[in-house]
PDB file of N, CA and C in Angstrom:
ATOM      1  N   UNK A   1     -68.122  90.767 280.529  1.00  0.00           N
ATOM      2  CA  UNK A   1     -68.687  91.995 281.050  1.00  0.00           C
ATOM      3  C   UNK A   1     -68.594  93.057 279.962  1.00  0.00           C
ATOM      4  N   UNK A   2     -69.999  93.982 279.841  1.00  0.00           N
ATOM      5  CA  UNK A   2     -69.844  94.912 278.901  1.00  0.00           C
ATOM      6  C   UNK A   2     -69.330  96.080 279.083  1.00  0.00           C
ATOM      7  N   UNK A   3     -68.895  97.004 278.209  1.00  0.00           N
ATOM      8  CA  UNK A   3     -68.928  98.547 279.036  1.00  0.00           C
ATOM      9  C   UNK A   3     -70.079  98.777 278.815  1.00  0.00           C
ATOM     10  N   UNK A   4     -70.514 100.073 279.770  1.00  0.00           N
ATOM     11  CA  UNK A   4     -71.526 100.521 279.660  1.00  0.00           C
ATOM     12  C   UNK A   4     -71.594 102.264 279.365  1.00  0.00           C
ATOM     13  N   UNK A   5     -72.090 103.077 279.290  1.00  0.00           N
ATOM     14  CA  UNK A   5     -72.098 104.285 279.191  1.00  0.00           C
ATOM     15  C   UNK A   5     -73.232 104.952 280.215  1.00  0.00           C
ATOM     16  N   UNK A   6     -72.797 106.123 280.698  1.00  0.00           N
ATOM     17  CA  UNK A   6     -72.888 106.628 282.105  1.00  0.00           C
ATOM     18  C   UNK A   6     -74.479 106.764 281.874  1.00  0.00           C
ATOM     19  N   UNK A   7     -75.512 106.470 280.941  1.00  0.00           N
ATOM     20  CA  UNK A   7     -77.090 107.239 280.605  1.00  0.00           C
ATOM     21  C   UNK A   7     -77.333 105.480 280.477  1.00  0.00           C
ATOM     22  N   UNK A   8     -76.422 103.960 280.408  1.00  0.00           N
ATOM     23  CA  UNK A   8     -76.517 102.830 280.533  1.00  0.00           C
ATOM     24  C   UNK A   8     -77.300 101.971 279.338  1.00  0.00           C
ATOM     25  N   UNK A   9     -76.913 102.566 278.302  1.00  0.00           N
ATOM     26  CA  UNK A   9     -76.778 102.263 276.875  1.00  0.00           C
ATOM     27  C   UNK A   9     -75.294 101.334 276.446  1.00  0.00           C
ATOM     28  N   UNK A  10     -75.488 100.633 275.908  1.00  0.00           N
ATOM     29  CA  UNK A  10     -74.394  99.629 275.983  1.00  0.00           C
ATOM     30  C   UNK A  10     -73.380 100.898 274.442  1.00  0.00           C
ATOM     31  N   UNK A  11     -71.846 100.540 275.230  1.00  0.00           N
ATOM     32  CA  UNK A  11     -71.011 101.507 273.721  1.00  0.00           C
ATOM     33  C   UNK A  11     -70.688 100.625 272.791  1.00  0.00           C
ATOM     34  N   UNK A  12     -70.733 101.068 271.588  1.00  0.00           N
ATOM     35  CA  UNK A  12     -70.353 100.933 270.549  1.00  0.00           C
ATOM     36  C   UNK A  12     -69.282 101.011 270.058  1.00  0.00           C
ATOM     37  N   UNK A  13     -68.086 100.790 269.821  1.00  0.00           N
ATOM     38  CA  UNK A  13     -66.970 100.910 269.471  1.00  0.00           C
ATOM     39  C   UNK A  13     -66.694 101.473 268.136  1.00  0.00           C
ATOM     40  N   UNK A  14     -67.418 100.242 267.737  1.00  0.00           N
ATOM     41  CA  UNK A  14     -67.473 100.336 265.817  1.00  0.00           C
ATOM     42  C   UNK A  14     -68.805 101.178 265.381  1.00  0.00           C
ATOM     43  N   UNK A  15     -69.183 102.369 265.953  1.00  0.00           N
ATOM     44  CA  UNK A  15     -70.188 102.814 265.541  1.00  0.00           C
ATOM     45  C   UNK A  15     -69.490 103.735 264.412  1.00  0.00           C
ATOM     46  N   UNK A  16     -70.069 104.279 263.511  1.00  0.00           N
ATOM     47  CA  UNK A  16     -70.063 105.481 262.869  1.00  0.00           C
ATOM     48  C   UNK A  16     -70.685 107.010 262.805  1.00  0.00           C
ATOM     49  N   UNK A  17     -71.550 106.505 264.086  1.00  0.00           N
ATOM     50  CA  UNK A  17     -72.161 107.891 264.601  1.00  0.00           C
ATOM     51  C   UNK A  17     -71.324 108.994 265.093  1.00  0.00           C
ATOM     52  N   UNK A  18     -71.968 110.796 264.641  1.00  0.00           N
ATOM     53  CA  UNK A  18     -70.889 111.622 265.286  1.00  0.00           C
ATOM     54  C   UNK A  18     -71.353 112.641 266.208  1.00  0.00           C
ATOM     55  N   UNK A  19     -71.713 111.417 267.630  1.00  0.00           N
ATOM     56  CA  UNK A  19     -72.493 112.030 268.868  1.00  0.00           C
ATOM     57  C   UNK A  19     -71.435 112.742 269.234  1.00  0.00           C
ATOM     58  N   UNK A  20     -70.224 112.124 269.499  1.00  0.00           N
ATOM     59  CA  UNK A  20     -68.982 113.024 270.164  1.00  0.00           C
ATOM     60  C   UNK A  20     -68.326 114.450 269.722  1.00  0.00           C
ATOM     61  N   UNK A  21     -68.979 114.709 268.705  1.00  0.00           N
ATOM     62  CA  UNK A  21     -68.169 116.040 267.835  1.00  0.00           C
ATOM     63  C   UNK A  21     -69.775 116.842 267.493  1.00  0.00           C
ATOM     64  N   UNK A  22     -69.379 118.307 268.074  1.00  0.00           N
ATOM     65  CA  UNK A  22     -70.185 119.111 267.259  1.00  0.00           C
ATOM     66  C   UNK A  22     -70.542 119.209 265.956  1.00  0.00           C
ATOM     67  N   UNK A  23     -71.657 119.060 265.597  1.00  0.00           N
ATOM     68  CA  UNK A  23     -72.095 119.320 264.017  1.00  0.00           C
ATOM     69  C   UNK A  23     -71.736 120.614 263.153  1.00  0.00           C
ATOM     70  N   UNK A  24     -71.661 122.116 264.380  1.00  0.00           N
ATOM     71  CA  UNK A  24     -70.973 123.338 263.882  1.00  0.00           C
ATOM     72  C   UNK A  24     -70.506 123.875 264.909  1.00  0.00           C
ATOM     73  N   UNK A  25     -69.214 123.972 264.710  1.00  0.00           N
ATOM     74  CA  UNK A  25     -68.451 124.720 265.352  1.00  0.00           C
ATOM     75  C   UNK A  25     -68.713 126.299 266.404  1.00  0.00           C
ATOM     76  N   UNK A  26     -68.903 126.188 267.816  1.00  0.00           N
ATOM     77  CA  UNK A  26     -69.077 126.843 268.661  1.00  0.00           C
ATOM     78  C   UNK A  26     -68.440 128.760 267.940  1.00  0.00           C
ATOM     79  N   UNK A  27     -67.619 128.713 267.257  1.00  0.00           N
ATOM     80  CA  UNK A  27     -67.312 130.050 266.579  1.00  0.00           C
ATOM     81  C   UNK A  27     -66.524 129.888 265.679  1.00  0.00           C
ATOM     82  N   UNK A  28     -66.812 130.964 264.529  1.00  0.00           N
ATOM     83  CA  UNK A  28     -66.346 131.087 263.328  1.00  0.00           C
ATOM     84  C   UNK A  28     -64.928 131.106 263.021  1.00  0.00           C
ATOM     85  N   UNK A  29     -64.482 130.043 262.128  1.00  0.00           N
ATOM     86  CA  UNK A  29     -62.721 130.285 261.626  1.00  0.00           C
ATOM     87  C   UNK A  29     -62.640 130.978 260.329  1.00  0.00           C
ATOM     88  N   UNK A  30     -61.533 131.239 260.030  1.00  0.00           N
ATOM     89  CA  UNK A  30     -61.115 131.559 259.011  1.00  0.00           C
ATOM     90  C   UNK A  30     -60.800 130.359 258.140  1.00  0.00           C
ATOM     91  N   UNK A  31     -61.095 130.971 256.884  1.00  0.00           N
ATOM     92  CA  UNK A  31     -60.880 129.787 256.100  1.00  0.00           C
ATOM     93  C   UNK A  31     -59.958 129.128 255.682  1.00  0.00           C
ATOM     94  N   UNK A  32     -58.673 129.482 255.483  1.00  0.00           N
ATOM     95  CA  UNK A  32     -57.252 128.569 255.712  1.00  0.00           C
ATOM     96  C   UNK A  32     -57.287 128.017 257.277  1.00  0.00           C
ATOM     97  N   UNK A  33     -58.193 128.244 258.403  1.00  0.00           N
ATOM     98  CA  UNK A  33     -57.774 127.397 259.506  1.00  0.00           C
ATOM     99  C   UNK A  33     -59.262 126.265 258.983  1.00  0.00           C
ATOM    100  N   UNK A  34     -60.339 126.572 258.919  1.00  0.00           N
ATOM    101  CA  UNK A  34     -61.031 125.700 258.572  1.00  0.00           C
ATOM    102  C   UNK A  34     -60.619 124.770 257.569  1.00  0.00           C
ATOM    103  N   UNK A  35     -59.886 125.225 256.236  1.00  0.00           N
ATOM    104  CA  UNK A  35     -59.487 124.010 255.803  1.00  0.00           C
ATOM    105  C   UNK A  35     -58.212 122.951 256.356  1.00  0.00           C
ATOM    106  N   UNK A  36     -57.668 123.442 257.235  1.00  0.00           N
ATOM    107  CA  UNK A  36     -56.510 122.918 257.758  1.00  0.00           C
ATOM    108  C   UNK A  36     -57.315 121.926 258.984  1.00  0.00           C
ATOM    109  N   UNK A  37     -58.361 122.158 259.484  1.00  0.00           N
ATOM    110  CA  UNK A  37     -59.263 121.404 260.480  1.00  0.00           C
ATOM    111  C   UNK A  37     -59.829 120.345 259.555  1.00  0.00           C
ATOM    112  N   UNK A  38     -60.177 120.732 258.391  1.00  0.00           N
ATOM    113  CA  UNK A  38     -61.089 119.572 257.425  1.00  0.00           C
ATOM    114  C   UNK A  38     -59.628 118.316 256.636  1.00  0.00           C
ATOM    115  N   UNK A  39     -58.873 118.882 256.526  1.00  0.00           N
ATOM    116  CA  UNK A  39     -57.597 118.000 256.192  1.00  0.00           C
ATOM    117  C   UNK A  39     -57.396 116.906 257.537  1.00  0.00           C
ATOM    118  N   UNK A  40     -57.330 117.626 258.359  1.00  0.00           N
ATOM    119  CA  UNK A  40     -56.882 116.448 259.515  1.00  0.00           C
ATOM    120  C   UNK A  40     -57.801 115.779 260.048  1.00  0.00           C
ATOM    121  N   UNK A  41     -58.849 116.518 260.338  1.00  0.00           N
ATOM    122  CA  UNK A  41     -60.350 115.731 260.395  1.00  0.00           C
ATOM    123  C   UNK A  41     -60.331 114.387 259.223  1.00  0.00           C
ATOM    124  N   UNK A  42     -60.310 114.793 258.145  1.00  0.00           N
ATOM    125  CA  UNK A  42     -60.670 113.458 257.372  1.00  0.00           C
ATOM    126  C   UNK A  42     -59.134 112.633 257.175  1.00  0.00           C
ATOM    127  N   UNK A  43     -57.965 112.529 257.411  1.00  0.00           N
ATOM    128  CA  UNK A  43     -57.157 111.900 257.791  1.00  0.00           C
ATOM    129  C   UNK A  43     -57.650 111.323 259.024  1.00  0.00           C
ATOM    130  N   UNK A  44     -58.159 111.522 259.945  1.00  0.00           N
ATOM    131  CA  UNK A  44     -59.212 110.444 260.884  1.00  0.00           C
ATOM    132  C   UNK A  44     -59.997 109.953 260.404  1.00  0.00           C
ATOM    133  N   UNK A  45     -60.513 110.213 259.153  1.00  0.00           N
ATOM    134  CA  UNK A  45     -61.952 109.088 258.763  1.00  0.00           C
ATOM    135  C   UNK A  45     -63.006 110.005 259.470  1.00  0.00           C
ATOM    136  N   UNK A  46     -62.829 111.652 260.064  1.00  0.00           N
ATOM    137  CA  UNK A  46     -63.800 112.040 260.204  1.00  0.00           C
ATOM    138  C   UNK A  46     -64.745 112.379 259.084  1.00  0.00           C
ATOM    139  N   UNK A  47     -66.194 112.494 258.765  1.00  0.00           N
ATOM    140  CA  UNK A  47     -66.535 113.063 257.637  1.00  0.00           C
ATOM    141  C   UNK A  47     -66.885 114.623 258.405  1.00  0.00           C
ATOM    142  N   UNK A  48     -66.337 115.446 257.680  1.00  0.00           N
ATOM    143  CA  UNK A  48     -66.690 116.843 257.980  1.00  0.00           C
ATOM    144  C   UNK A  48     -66.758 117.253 256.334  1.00  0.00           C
ATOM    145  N   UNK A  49     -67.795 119.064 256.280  1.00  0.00           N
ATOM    146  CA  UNK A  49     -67.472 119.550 255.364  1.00  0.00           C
ATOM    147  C   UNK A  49     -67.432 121.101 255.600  1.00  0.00           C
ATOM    148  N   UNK A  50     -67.237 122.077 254.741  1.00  0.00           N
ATOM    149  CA  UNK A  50     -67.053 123.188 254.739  1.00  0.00           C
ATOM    150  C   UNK A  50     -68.075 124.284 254.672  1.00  0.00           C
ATOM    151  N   UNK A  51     -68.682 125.074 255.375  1.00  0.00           N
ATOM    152  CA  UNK A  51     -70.054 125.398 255.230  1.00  0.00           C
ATOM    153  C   UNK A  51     -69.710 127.213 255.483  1.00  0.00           C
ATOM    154  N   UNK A  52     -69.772 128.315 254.184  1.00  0.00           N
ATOM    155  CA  UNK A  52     -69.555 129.276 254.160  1.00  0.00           C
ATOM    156  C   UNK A  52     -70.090 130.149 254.178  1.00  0.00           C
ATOM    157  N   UNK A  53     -70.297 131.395 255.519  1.00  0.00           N
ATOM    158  CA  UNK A  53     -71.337 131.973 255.865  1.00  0.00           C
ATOM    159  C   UNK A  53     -71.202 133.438 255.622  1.00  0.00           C
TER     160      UNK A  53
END
């Protein structure tokens, strides 16, 4: 039996897609907290980067 996902698209486990995480952040950090988010982010194997506005 598979899992399924609630829209009944079969899940992916091993995907590398990053449907689950915002692409930009709902409001602006400061930049010692943004880099402290991009450190632990990619200690997950997230890929994030730093985008300065």
């Amino acid at each position: 039996m598979s899992s399924q996902t609630p829209n009944n698209q079969p899940h992916n486990t091993n995907s590398t897609t990053n449907t689950l995480v915002p692409r930009i952040l709902p409001k602006p950090l400061y930049k010692h907290q943004a880099q402290r988010l991009l450190r632990n982010l990619k200690k997950a194997f997230v890929k994030a980067r730093l985008i300065s506005v």
